[in-house]
PDB file of N, CA and C in Angstrom:
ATOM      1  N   UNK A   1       0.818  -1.195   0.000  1.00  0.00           N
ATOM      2  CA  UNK A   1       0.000   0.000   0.000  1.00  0.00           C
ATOM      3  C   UNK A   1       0.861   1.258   0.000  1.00  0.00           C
ATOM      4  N   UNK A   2       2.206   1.338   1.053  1.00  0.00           N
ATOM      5  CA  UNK A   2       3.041   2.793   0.659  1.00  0.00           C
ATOM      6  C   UNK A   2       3.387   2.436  -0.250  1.00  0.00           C
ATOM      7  N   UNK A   3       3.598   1.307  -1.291  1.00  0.00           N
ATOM      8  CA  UNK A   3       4.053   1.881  -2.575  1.00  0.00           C
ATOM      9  C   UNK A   3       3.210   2.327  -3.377  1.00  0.00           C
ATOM     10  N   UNK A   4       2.069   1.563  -3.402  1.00  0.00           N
ATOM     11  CA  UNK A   4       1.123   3.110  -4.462  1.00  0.00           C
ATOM     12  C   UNK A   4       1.089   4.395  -4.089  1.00  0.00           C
ATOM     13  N   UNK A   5       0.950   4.735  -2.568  1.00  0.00           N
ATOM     14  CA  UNK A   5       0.729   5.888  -1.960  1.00  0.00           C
ATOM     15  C   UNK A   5       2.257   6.756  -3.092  1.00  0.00           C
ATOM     16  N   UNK A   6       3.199   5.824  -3.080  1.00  0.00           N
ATOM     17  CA  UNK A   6       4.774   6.909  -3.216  1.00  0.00           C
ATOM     18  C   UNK A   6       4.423   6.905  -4.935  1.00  0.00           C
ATOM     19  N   UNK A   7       3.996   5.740  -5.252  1.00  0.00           N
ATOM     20  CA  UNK A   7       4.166   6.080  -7.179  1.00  0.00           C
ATOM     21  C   UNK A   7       3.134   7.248  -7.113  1.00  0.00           C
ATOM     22  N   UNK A   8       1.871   7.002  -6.418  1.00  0.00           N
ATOM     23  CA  UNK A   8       0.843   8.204  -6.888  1.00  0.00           C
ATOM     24  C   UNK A   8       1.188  10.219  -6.966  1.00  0.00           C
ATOM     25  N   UNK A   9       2.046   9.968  -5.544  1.00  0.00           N
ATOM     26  CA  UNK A   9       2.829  11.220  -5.018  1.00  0.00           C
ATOM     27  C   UNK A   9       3.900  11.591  -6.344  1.00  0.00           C
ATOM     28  N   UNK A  10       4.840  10.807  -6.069  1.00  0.00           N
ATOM     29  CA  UNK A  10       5.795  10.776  -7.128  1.00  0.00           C
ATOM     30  C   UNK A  10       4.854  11.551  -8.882  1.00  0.00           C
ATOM     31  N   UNK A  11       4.089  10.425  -8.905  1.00  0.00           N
ATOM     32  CA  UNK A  11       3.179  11.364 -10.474  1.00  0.00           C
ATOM     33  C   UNK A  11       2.578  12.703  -9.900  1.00  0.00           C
ATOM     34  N   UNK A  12       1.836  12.874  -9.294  1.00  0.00           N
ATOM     35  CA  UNK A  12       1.309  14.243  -8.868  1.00  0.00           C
ATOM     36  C   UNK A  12       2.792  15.176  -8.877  1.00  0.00           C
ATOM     37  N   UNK A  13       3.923  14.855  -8.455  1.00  0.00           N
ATOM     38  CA  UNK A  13       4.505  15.972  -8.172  1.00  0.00           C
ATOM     39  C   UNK A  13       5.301  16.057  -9.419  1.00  0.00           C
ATOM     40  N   UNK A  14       5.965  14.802 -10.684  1.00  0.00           N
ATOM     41  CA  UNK A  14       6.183  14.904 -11.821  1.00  0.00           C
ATOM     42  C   UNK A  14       5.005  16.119 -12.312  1.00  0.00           C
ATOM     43  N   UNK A  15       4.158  15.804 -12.688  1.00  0.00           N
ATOM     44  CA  UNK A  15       2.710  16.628 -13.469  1.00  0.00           C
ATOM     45  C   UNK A  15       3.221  17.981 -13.131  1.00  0.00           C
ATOM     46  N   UNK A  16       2.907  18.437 -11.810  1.00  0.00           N
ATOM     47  CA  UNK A  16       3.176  19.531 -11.505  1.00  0.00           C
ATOM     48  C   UNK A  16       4.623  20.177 -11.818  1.00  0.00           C
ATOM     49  N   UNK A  17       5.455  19.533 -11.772  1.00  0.00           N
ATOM     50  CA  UNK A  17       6.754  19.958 -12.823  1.00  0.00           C
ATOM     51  C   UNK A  17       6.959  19.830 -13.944  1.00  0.00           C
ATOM     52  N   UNK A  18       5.798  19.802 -14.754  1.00  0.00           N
ATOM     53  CA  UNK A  18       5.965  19.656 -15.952  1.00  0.00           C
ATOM     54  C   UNK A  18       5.349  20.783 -16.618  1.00  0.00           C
ATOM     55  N   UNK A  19       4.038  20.813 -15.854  1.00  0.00           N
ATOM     56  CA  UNK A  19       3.278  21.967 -15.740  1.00  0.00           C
ATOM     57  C   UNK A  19       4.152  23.807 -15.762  1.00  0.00           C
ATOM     58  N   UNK A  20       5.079  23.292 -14.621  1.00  0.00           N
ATOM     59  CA  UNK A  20       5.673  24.775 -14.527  1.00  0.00           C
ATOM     60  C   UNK A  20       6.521  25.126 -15.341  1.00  0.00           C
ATOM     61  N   UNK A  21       7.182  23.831 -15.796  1.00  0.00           N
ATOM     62  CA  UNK A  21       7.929  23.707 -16.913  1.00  0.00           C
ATOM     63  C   UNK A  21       7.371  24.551 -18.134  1.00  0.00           C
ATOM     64  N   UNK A  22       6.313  24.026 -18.652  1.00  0.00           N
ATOM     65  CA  UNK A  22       5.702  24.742 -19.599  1.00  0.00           C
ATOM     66  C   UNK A  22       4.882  26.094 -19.598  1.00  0.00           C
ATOM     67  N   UNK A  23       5.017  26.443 -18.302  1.00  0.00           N
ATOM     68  CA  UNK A  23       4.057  28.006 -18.065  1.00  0.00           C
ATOM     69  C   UNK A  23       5.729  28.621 -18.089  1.00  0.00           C
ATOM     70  N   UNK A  24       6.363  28.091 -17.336  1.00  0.00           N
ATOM     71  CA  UNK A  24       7.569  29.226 -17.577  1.00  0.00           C
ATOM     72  C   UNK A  24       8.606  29.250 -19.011  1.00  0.00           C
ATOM     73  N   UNK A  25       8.336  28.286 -19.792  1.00  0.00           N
ATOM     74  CA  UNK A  25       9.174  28.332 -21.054  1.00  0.00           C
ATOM     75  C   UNK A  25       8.030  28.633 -22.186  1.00  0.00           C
ATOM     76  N   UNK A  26       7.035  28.995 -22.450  1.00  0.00           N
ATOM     77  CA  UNK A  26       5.969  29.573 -23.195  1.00  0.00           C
ATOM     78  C   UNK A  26       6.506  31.184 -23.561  1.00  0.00           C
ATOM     79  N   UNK A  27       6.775  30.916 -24.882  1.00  0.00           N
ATOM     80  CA  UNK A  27       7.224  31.992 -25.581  1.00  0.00           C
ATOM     81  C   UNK A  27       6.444  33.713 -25.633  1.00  0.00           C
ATOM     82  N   UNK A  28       6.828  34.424 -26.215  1.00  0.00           N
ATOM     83  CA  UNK A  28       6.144  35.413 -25.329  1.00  0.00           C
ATOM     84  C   UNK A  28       5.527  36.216 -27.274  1.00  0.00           C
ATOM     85  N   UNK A  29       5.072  37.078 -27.125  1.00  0.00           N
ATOM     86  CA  UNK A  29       4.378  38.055 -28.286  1.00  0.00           C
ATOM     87  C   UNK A  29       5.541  38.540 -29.569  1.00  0.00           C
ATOM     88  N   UNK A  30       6.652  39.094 -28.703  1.00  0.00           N
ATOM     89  CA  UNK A  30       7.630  39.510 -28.977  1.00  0.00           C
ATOM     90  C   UNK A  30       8.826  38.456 -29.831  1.00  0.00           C
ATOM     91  N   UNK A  31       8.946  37.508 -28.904  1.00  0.00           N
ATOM     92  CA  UNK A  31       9.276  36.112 -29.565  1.00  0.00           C
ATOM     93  C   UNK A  31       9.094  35.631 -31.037  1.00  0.00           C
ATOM     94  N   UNK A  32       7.438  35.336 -30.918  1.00  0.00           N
ATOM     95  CA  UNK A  32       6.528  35.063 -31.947  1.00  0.00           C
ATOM     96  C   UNK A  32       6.727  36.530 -33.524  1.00  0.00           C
ATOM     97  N   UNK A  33       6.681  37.109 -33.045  1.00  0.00           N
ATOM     98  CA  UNK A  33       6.981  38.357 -33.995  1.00  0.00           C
ATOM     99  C   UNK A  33       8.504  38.397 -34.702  1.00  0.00           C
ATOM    100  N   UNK A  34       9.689  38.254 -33.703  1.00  0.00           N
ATOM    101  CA  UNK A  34      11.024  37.999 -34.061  1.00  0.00           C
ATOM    102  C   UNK A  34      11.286  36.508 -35.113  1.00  0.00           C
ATOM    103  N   UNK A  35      10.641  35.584 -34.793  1.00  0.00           N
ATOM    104  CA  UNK A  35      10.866  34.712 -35.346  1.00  0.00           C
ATOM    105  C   UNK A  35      10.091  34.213 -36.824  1.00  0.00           C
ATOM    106  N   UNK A  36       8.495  35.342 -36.918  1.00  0.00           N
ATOM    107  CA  UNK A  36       8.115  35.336 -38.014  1.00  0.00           C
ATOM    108  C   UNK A  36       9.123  35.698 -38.927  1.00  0.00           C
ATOM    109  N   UNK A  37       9.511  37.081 -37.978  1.00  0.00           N
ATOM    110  CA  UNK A  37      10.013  37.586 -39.270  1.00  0.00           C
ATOM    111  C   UNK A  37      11.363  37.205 -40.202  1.00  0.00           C
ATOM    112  N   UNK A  38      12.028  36.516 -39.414  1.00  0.00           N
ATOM    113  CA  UNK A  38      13.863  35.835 -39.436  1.00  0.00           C
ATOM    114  C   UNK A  38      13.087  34.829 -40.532  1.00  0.00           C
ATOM    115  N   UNK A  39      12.081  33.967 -39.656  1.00  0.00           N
ATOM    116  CA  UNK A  39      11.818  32.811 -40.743  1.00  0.00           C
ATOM    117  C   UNK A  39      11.443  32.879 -42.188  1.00  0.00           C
ATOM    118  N   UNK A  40      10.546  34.133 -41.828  1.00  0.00           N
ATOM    119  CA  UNK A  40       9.813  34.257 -43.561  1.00  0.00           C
ATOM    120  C   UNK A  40      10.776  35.557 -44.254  1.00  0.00           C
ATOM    121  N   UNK A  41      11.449  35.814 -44.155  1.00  0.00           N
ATOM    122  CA  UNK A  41      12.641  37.086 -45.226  1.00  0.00           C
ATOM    123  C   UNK A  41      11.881  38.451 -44.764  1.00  0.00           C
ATOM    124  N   UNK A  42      11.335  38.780 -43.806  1.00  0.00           N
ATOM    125  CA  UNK A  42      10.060  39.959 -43.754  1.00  0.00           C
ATOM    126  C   UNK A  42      11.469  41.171 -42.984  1.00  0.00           C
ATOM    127  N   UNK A  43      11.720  41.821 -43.432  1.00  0.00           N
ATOM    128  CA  UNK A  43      12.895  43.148 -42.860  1.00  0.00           C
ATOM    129  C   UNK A  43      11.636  44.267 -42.906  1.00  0.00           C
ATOM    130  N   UNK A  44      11.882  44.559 -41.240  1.00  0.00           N
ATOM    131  CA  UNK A  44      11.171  46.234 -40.876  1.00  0.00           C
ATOM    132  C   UNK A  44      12.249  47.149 -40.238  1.00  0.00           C
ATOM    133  N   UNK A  45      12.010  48.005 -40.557  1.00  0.00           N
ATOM    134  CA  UNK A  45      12.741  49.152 -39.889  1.00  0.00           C
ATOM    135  C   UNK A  45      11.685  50.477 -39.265  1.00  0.00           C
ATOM    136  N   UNK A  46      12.530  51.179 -38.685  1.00  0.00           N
ATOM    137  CA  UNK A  46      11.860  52.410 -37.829  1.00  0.00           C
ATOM    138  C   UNK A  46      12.085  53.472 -38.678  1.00  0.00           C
ATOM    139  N   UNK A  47      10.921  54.551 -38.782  1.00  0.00           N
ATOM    140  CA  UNK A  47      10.828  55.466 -39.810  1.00  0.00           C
ATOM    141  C   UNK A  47       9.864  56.110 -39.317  1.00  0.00           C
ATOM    142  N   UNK A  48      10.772  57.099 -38.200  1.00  0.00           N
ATOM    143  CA  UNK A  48      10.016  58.207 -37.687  1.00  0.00           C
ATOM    144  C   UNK A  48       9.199  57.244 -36.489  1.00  0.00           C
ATOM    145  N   UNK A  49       7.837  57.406 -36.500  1.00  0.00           N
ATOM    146  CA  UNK A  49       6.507  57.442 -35.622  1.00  0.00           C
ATOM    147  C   UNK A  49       6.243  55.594 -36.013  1.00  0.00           C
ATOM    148  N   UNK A  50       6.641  55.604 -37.620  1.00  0.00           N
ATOM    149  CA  UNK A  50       6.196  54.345 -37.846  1.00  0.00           C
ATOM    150  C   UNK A  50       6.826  52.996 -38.238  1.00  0.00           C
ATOM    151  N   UNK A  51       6.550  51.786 -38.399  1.00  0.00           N
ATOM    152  CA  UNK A  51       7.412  51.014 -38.760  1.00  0.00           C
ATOM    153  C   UNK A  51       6.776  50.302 -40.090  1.00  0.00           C
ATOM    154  N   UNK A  52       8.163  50.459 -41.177  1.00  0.00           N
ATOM    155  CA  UNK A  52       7.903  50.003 -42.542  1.00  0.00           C
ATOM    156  C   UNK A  52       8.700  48.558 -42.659  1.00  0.00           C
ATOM    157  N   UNK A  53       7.606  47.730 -43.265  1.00  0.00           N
ATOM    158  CA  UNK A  53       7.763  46.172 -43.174  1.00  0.00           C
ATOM    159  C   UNK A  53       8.194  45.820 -44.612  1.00  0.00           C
ATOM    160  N   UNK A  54       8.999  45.053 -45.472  1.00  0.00           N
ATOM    161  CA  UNK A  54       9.110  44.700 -46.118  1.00  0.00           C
ATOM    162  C   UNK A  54       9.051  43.306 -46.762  1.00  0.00           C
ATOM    163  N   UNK A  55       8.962  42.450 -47.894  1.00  0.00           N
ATOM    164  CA  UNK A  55       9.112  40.913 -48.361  1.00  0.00           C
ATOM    165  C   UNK A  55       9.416  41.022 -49.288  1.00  0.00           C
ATOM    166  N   UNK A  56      10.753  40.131 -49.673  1.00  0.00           N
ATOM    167  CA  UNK A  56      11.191  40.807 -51.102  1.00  0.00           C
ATOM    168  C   UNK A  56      11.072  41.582 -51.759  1.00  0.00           C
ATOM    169  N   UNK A  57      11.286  42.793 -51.046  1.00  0.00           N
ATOM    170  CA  UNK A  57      11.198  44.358 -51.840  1.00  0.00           C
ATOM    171  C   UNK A  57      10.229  44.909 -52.019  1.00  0.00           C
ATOM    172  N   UNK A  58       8.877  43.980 -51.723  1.00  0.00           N
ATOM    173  CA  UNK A  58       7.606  44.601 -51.879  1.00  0.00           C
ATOM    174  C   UNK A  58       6.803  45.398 -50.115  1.00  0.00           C
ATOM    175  N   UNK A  59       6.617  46.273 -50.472  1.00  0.00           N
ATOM    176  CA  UNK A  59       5.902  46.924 -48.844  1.00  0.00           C
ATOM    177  C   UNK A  59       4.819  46.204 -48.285  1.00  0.00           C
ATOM    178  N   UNK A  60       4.888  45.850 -47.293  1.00  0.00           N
ATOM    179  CA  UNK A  60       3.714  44.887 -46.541  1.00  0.00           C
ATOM    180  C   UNK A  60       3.097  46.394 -46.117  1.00  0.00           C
ATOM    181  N   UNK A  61       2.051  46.735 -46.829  1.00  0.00           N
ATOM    182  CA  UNK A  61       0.637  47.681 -46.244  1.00  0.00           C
ATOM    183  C   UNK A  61       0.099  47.543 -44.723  1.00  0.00           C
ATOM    184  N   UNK A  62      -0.075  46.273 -44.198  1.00  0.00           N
ATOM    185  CA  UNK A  62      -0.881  46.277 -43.127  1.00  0.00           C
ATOM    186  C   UNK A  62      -0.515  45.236 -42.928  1.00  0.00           C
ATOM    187  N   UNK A  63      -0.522  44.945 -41.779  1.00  0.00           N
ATOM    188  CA  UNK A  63      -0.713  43.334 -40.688  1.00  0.00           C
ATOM    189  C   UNK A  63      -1.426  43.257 -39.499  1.00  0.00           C
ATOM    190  N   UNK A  64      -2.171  42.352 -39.343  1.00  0.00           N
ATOM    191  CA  UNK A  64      -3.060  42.352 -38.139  1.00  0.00           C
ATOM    192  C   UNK A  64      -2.579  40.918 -37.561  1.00  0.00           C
ATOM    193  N   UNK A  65      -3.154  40.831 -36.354  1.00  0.00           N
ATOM    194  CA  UNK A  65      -2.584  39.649 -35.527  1.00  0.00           C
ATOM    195  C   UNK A  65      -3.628  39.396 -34.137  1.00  0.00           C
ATOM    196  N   UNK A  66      -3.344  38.010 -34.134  1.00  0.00           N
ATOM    197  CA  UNK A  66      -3.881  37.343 -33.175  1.00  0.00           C
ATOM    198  C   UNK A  66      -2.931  36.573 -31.403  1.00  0.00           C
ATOM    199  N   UNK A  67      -3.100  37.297 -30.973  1.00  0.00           N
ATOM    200  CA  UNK A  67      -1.952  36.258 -29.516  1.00  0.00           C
ATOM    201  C   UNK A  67      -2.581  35.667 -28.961  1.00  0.00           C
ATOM    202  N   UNK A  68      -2.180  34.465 -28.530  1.00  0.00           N
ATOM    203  CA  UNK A  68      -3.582  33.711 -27.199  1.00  0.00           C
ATOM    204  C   UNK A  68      -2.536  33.341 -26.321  1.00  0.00           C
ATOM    205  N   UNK A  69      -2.079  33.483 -25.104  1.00  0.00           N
ATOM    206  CA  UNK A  69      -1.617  32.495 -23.674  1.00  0.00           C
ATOM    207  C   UNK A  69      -2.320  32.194 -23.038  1.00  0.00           C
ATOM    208  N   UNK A  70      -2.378  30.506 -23.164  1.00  0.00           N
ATOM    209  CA  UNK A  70      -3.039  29.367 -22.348  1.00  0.00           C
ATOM    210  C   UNK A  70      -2.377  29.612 -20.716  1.00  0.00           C
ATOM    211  N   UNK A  71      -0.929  29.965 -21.129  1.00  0.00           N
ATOM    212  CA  UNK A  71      -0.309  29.650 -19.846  1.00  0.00           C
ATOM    213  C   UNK A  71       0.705  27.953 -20.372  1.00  0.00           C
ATOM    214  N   UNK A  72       0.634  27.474 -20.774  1.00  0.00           N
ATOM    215  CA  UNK A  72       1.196  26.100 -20.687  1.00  0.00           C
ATOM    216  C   UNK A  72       1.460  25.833 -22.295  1.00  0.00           C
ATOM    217  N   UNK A  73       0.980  27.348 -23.234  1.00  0.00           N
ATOM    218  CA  UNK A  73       1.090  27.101 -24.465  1.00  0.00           C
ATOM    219  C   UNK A  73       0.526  28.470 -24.900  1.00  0.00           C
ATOM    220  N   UNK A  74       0.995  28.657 -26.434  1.00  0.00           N
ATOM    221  CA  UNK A  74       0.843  30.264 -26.538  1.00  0.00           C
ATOM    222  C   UNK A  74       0.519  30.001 -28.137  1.00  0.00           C
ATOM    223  N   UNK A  75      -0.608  30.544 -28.460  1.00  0.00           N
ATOM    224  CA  UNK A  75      -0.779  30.226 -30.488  1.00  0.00           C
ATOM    225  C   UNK A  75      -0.551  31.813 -30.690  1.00  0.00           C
ATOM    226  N   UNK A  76      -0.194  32.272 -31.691  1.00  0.00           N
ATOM    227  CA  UNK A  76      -0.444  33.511 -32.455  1.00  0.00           C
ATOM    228  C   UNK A  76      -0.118  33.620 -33.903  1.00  0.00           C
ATOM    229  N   UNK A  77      -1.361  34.027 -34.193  1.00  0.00           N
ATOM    230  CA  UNK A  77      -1.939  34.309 -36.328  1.00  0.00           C
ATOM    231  C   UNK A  77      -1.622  35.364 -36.162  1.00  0.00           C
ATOM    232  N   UNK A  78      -0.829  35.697 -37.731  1.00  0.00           N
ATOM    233  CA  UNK A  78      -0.560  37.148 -38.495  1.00  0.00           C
ATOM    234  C   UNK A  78      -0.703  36.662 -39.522  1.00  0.00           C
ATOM    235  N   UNK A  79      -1.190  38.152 -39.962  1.00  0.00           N
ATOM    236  CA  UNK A  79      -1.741  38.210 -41.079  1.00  0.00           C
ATOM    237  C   UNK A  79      -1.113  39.616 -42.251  1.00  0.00           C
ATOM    238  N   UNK A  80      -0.215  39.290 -43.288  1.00  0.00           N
ATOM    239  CA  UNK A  80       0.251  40.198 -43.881  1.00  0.00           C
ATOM    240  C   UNK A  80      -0.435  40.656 -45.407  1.00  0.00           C
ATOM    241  N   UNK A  81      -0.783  41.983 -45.569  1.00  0.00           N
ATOM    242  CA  UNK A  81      -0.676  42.201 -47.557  1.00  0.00           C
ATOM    243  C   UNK A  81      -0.098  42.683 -47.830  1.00  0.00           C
ATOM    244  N   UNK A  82       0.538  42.681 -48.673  1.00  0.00           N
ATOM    245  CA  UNK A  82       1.163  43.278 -49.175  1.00  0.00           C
ATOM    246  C   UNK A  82       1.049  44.118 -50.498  1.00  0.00           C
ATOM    247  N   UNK A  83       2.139  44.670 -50.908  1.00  0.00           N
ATOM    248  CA  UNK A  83       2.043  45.545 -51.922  1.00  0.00           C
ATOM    249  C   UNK A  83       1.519  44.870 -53.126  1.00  0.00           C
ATOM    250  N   UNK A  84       1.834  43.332 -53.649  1.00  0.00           N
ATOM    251  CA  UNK A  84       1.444  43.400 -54.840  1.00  0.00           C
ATOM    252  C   UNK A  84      -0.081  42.497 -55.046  1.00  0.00           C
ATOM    253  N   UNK A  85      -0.930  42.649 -53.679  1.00  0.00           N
ATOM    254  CA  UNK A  85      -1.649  42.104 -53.631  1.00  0.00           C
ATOM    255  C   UNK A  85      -1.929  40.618 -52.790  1.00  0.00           C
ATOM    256  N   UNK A  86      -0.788  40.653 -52.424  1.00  0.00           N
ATOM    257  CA  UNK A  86      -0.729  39.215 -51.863  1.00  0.00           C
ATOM    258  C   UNK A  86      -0.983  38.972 -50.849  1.00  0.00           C
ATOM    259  N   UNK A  87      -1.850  38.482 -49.789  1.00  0.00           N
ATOM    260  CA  UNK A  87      -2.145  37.997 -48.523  1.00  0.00           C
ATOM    261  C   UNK A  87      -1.131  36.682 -47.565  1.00  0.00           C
ATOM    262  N   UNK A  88      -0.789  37.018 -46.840  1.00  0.00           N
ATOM    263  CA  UNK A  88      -0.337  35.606 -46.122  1.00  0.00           C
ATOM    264  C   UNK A  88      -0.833  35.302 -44.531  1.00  0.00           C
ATOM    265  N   UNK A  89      -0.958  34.685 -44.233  1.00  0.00           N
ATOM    266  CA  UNK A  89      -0.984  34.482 -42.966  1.00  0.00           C
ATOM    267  C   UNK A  89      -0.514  33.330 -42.456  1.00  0.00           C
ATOM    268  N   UNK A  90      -0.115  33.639 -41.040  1.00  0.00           N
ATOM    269  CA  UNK A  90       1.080  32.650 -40.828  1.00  0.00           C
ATOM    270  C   UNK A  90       0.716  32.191 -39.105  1.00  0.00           C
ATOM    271  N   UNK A  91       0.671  30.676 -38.816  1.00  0.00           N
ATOM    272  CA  UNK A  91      -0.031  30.494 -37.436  1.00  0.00           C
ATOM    273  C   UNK A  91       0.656  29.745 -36.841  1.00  0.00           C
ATOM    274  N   UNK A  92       1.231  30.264 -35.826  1.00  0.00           N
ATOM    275  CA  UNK A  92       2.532  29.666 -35.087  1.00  0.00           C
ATOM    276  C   UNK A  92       1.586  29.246 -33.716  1.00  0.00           C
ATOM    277  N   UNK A  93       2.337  27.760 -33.258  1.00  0.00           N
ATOM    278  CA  UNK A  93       2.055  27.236 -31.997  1.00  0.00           C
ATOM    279  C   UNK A  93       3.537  27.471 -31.085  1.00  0.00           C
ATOM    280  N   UNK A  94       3.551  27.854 -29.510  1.00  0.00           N
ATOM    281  CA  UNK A  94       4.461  27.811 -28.713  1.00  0.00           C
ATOM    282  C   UNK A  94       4.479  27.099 -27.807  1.00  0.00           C
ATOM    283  N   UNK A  95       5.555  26.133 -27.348  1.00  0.00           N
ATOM    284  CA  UNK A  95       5.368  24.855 -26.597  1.00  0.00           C
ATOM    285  C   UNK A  95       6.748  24.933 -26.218  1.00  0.00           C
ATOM    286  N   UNK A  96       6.991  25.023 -24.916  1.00  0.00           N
ATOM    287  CA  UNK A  96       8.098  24.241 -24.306  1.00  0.00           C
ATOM    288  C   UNK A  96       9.752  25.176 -24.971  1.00  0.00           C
ATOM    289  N   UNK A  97       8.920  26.359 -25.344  1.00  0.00           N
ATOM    290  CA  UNK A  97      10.114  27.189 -25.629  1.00  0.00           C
ATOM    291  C   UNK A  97      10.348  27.285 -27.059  1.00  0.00           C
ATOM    292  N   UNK A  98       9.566  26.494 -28.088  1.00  0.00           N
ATOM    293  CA  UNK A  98      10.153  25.779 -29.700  1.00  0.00           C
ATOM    294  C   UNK A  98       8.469  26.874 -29.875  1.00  0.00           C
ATOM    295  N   UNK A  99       8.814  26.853 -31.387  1.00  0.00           N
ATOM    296  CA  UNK A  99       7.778  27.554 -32.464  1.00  0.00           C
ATOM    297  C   UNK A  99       7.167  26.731 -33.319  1.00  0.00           C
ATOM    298  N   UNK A 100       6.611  26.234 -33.716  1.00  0.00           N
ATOM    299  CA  UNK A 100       6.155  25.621 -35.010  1.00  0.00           C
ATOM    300  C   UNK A 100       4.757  25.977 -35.516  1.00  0.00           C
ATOM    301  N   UNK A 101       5.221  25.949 -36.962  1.00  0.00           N
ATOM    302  CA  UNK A 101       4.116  26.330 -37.854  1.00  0.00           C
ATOM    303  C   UNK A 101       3.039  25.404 -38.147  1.00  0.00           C
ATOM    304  N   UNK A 102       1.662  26.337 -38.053  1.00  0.00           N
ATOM    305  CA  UNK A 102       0.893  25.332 -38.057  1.00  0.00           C
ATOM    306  C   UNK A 102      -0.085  25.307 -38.979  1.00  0.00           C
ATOM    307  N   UNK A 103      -1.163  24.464 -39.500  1.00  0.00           N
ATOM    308  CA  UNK A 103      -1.872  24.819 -40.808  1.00  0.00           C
ATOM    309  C   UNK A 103      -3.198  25.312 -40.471  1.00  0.00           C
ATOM    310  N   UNK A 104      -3.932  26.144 -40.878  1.00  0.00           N
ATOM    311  CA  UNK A 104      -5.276  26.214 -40.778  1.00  0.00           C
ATOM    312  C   UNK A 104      -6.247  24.670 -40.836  1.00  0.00           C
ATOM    313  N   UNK A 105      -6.845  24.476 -39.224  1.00  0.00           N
ATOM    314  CA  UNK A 105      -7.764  23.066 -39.799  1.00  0.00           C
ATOM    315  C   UNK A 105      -8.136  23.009 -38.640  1.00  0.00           C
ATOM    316  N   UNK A 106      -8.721  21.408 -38.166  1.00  0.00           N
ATOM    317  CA  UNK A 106      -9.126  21.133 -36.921  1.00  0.00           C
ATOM    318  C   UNK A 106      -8.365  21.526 -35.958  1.00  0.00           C
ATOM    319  N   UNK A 107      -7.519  21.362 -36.123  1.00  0.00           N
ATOM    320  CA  UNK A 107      -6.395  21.530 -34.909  1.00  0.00           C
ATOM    321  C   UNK A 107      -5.996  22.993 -33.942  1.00  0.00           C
ATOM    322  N   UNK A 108      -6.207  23.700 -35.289  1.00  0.00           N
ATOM    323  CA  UNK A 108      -5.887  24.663 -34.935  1.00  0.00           C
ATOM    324  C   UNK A 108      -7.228  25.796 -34.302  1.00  0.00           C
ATOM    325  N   UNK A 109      -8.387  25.478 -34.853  1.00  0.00           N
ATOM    326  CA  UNK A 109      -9.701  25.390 -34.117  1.00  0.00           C
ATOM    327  C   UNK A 109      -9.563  25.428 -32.858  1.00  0.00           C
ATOM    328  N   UNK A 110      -9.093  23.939 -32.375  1.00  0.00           N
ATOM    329  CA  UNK A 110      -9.486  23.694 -30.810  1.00  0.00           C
ATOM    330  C   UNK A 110      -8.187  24.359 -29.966  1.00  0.00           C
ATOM    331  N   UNK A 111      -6.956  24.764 -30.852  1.00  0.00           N
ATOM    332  CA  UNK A 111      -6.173  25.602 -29.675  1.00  0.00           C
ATOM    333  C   UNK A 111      -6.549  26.856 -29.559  1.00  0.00           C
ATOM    334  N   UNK A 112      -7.380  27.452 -30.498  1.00  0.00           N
ATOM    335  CA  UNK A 112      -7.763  28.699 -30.465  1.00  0.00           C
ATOM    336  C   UNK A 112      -8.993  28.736 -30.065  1.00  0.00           C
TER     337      UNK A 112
END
């Protein structure tokens, strides 16, 4: 009987370090933004009051965006157009400190 009592303890207190694990390595807004932009070729600079975004030479007009923290996990959608008409949007999941891209579908539904 103390050995279930110690495996049960033992898991409760694993969980809970795993838990904190992932609330404290959950990437942050800023993160998510730095790494769009490195990943996809997107160069902005400061110009005055405002900041001008670029993609292969063409001016990204506008971007809007989405952040969510679960706490134990962090999603955030952007959304770029650009100059020659082109739309992208791009939906990153944050886990455990790592980024990955994710596709529009079920999945991405139920984290959002």
């Amino acid at each position: 009987m103390k050995n279930k009592k110690r495996i049960f303890i033992a898991g409760i207190v694993m969980i809970i370090f795993l838990i904190a694990i992932m609330v404290f390595t959950t990437p942050t807004k800023d993160e998510f933004d730095k790494w769009i932009l490195n990943e996809h070729g997107i160069v902005c600079e400061n110009i005055g009051w405002e900041e001008e975004c670029t993609k292969d030479n063409q001016l990204i007009w506008n971007s809007s965006s989405h952040f969510k923290n679960v706490g134990i996990f962090a999603s955030y959608e952007k959304d770029f157009k650009i100059q020659n008409g082109e739309q992208t949007t791009f939906r990153v999941l944050g886990i455990f400190g790592n980024l990955f891209m994710m596709k529009d579908g079920k999945v991405w539904e139920i984290l959002n």
